[in-house]
PDB file of N, CA and C in Angstrom:
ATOM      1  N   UNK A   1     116.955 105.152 113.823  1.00  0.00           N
ATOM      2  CA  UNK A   1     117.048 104.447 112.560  1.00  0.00           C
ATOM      3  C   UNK A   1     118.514 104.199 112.245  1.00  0.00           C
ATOM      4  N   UNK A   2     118.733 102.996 111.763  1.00  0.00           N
ATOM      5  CA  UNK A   2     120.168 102.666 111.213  1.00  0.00           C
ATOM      6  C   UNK A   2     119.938 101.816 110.284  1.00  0.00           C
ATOM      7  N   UNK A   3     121.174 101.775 109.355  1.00  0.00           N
ATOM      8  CA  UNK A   3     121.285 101.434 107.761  1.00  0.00           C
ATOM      9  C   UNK A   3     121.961  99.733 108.418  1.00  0.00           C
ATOM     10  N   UNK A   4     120.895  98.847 108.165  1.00  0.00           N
ATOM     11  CA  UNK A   4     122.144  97.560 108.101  1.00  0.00           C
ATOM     12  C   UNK A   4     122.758  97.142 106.799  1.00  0.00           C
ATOM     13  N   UNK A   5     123.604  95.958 106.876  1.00  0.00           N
ATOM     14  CA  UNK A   5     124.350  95.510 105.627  1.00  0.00           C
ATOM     15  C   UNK A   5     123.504  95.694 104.081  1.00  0.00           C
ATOM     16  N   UNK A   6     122.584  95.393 104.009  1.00  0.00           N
ATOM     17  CA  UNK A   6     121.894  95.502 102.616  1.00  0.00           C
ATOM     18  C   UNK A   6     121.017  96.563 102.562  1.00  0.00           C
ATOM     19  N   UNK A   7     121.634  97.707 103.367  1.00  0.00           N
ATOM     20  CA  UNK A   7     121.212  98.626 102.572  1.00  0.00           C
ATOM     21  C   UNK A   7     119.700  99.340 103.163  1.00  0.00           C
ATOM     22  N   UNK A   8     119.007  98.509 104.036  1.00  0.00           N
ATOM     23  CA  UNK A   8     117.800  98.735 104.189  1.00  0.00           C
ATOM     24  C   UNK A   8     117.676  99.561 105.383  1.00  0.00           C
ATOM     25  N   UNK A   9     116.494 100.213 105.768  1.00  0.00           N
ATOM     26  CA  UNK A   9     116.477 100.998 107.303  1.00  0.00           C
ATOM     27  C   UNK A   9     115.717 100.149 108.138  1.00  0.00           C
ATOM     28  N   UNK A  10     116.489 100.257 109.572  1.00  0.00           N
ATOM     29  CA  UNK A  10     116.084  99.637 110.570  1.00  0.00           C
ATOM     30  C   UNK A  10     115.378 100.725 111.367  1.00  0.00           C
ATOM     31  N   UNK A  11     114.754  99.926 112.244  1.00  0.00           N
ATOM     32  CA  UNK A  11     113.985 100.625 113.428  1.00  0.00           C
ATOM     33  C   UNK A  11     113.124 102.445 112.651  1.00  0.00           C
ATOM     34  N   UNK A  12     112.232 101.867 111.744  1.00  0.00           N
ATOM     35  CA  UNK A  12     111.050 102.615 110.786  1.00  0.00           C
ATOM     36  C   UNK A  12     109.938 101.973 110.897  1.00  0.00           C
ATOM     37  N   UNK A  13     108.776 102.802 111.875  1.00  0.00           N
ATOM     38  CA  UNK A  13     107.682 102.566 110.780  1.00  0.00           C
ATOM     39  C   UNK A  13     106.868 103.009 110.208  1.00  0.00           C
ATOM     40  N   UNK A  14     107.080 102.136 108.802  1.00  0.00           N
ATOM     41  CA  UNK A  14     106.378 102.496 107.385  1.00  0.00           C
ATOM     42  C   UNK A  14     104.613 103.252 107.461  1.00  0.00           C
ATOM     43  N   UNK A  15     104.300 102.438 108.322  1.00  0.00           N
ATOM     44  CA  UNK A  15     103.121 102.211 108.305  1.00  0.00           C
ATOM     45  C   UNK A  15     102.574 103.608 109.146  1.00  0.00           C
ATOM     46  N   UNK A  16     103.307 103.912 110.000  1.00  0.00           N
ATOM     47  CA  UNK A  16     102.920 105.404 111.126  1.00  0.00           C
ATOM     48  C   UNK A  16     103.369 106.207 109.916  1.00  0.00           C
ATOM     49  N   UNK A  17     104.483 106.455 109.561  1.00  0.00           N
ATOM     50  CA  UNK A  17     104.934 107.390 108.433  1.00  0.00           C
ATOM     51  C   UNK A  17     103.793 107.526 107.290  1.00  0.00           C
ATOM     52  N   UNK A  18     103.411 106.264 106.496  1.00  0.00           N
ATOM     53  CA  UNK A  18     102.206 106.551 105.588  1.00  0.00           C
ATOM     54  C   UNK A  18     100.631 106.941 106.321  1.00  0.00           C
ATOM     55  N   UNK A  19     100.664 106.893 107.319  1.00  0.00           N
ATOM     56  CA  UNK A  19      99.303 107.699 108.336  1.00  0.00           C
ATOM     57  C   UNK A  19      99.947 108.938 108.148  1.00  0.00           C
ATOM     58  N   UNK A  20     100.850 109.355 108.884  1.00  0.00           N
ATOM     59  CA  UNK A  20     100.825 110.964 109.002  1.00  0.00           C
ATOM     60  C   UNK A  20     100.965 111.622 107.686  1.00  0.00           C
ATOM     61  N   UNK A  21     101.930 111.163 106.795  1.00  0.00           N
ATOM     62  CA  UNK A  21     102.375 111.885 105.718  1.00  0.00           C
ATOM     63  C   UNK A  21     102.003 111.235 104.325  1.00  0.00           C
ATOM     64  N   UNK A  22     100.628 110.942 103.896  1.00  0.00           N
ATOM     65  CA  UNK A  22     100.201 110.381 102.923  1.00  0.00           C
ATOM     66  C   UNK A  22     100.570 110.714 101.466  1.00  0.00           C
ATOM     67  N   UNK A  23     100.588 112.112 101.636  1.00  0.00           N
ATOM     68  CA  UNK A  23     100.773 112.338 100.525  1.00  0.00           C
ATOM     69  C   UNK A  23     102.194 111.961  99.779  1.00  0.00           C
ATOM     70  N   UNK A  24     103.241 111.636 101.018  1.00  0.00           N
ATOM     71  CA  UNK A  24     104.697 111.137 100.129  1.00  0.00           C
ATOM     72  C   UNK A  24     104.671 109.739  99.533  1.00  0.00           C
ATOM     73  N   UNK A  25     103.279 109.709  99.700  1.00  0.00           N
ATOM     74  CA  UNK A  25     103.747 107.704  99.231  1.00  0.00           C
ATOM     75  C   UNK A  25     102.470 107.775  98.430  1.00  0.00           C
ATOM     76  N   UNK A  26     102.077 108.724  97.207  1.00  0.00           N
ATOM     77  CA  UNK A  26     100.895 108.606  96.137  1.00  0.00           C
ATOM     78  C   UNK A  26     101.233 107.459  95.112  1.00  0.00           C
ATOM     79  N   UNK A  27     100.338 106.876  94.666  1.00  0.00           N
ATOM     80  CA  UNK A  27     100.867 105.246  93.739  1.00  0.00           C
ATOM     81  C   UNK A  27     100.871 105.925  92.795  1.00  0.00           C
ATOM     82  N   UNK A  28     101.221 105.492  91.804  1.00  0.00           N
ATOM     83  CA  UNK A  28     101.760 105.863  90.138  1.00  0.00           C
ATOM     84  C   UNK A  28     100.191 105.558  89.653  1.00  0.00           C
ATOM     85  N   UNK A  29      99.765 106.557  88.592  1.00  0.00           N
ATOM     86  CA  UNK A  29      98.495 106.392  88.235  1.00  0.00           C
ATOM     87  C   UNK A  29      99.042 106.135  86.743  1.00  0.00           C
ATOM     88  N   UNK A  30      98.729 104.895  85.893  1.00  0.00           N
ATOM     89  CA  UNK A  30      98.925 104.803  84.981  1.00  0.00           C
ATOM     90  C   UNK A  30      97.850 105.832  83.948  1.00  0.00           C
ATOM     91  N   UNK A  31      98.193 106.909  82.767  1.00  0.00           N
ATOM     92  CA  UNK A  31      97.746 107.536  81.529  1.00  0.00           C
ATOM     93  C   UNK A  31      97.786 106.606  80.815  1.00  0.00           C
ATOM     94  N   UNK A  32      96.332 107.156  80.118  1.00  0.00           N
ATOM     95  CA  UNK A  32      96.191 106.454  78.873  1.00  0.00           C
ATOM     96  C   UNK A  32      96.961 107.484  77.738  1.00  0.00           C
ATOM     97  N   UNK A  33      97.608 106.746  77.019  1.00  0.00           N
ATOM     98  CA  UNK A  33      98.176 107.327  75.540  1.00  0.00           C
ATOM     99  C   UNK A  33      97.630 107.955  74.873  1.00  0.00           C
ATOM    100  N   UNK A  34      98.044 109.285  73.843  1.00  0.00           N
ATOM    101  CA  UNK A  34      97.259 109.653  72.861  1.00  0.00           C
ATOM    102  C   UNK A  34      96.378 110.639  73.633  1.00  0.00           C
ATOM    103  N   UNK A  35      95.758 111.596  72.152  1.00  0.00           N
ATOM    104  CA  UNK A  35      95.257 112.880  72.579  1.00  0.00           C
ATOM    105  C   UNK A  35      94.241 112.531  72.543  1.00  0.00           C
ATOM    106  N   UNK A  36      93.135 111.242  72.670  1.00  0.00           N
ATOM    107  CA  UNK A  36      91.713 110.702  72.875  1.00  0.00           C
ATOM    108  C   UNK A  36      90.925 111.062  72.105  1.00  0.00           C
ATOM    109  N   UNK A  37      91.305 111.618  70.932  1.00  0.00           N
ATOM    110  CA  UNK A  37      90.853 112.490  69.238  1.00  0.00           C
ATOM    111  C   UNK A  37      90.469 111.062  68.944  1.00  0.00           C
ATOM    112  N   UNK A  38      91.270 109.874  68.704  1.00  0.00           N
ATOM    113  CA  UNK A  38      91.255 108.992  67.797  1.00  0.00           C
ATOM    114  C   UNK A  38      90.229 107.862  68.645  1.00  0.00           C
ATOM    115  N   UNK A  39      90.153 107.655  70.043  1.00  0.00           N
ATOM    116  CA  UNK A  39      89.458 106.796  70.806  1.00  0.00           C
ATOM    117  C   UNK A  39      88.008 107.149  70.697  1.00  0.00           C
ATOM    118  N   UNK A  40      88.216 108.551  71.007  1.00  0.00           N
ATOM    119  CA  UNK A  40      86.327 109.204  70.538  1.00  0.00           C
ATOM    120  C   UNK A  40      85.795 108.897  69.402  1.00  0.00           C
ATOM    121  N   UNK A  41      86.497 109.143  68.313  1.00  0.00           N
ATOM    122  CA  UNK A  41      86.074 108.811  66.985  1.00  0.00           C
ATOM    123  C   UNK A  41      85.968 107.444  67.130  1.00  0.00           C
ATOM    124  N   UNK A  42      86.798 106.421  67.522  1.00  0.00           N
ATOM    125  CA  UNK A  42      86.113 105.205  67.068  1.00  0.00           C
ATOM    126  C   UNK A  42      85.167 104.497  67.741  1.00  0.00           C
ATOM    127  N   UNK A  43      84.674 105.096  69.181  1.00  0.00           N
ATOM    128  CA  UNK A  43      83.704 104.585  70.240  1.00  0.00           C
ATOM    129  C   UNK A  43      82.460 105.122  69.287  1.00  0.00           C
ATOM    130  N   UNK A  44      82.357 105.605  68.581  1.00  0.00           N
ATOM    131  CA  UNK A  44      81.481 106.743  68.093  1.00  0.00           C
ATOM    132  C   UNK A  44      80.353 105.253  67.624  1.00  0.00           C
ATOM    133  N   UNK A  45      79.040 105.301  68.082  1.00  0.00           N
ATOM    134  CA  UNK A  45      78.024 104.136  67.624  1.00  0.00           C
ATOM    135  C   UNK A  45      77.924 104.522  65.857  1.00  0.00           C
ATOM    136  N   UNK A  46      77.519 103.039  65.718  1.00  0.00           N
ATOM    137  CA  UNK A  46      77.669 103.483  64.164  1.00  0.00           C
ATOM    138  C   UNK A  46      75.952 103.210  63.436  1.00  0.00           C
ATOM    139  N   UNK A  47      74.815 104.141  63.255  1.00  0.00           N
ATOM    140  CA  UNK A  47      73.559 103.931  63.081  1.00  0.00           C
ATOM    141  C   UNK A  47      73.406 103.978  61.679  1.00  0.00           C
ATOM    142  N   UNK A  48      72.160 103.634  61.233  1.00  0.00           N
ATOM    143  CA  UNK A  48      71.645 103.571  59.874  1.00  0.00           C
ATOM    144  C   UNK A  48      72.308 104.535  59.341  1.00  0.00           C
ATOM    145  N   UNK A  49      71.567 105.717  59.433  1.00  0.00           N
ATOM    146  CA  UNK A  49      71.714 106.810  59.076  1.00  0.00           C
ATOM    147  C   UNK A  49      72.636 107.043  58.686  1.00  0.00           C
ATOM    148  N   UNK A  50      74.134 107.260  59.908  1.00  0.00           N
ATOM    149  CA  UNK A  50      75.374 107.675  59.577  1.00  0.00           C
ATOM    150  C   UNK A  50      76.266 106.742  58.086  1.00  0.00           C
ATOM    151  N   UNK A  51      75.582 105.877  58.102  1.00  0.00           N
ATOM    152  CA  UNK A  51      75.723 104.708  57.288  1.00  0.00           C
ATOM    153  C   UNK A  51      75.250 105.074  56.020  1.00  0.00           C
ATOM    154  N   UNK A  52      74.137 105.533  55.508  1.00  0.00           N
ATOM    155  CA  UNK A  52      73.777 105.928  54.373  1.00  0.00           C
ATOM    156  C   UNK A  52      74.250 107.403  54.034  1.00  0.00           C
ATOM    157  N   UNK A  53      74.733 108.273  54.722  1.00  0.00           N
ATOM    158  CA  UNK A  53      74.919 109.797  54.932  1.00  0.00           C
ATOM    159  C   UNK A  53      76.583 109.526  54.236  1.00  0.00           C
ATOM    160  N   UNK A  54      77.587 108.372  54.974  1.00  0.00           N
ATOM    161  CA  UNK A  54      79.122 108.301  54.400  1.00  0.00           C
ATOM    162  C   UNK A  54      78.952 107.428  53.131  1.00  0.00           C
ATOM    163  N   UNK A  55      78.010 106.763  52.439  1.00  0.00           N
ATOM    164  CA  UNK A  55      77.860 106.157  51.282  1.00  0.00           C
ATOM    165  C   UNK A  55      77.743 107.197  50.406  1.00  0.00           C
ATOM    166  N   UNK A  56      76.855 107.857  50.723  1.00  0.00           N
ATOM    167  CA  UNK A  56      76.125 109.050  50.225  1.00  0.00           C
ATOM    168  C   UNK A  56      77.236 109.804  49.633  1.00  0.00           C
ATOM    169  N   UNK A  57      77.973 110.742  50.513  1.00  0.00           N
ATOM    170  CA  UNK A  57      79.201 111.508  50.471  1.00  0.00           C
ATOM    171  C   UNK A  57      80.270 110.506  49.874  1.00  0.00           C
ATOM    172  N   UNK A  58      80.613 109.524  49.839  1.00  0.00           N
ATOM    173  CA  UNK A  58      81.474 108.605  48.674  1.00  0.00           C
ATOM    174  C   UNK A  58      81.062 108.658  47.883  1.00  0.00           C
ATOM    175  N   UNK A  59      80.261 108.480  47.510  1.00  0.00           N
ATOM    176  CA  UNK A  59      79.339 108.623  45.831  1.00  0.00           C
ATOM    177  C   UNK A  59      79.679 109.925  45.429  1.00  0.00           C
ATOM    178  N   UNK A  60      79.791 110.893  46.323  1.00  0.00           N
ATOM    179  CA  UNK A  60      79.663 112.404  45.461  1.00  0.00           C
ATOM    180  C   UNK A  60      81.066 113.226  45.085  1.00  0.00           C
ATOM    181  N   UNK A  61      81.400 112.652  46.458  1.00  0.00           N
ATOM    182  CA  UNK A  61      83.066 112.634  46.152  1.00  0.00           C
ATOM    183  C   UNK A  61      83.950 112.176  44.528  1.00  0.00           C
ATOM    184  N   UNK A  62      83.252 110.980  44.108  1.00  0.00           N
ATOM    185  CA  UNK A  62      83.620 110.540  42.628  1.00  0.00           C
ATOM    186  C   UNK A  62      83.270 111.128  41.160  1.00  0.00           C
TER     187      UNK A  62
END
C-alpha cells in the first residue's frame, strides 16, 4: 500500500478487508430522539370511552 498525491491509499482492497473484518466498517444507525414517553402517549388510539372518561374528569376538575 502507498499514499498517492491526494491523499488516498493505493494498492487496497476494500472489499477483501470488509469480508474478513466486518465489524470495522458498521453503518451509522440513525436514533430516534427523545425518551419515547411523549411518542407513546400520542400513538395512544383515541376511543369513545376514553373520550367521555377526559370530558368527564374536566367537568370535575371545575
Amino acid at each position: 500500500m502507498t499514499l498517492n498525491e491526494k491523499g488516498e491509499l493505493e494498492g487496497l482492497d476494500l472489499e477483501a478487508v470488509k469480508a474478513e473484518a466486518p465489524y470495522l466498517f458498521n453503518e451509522k444507525e440513525e436514533k430516534t430522539k427523545g425518551t419515547g414517553f411523549q411518542a407513546a402517549y400520542t400513538k395512544k388510539k383515541t376511543t369513545k370511552e376514553n373520550e367521555i372518561a377526559q370530558t368527564f374528569r374536566k367537568a370535575l376538575r371545575r
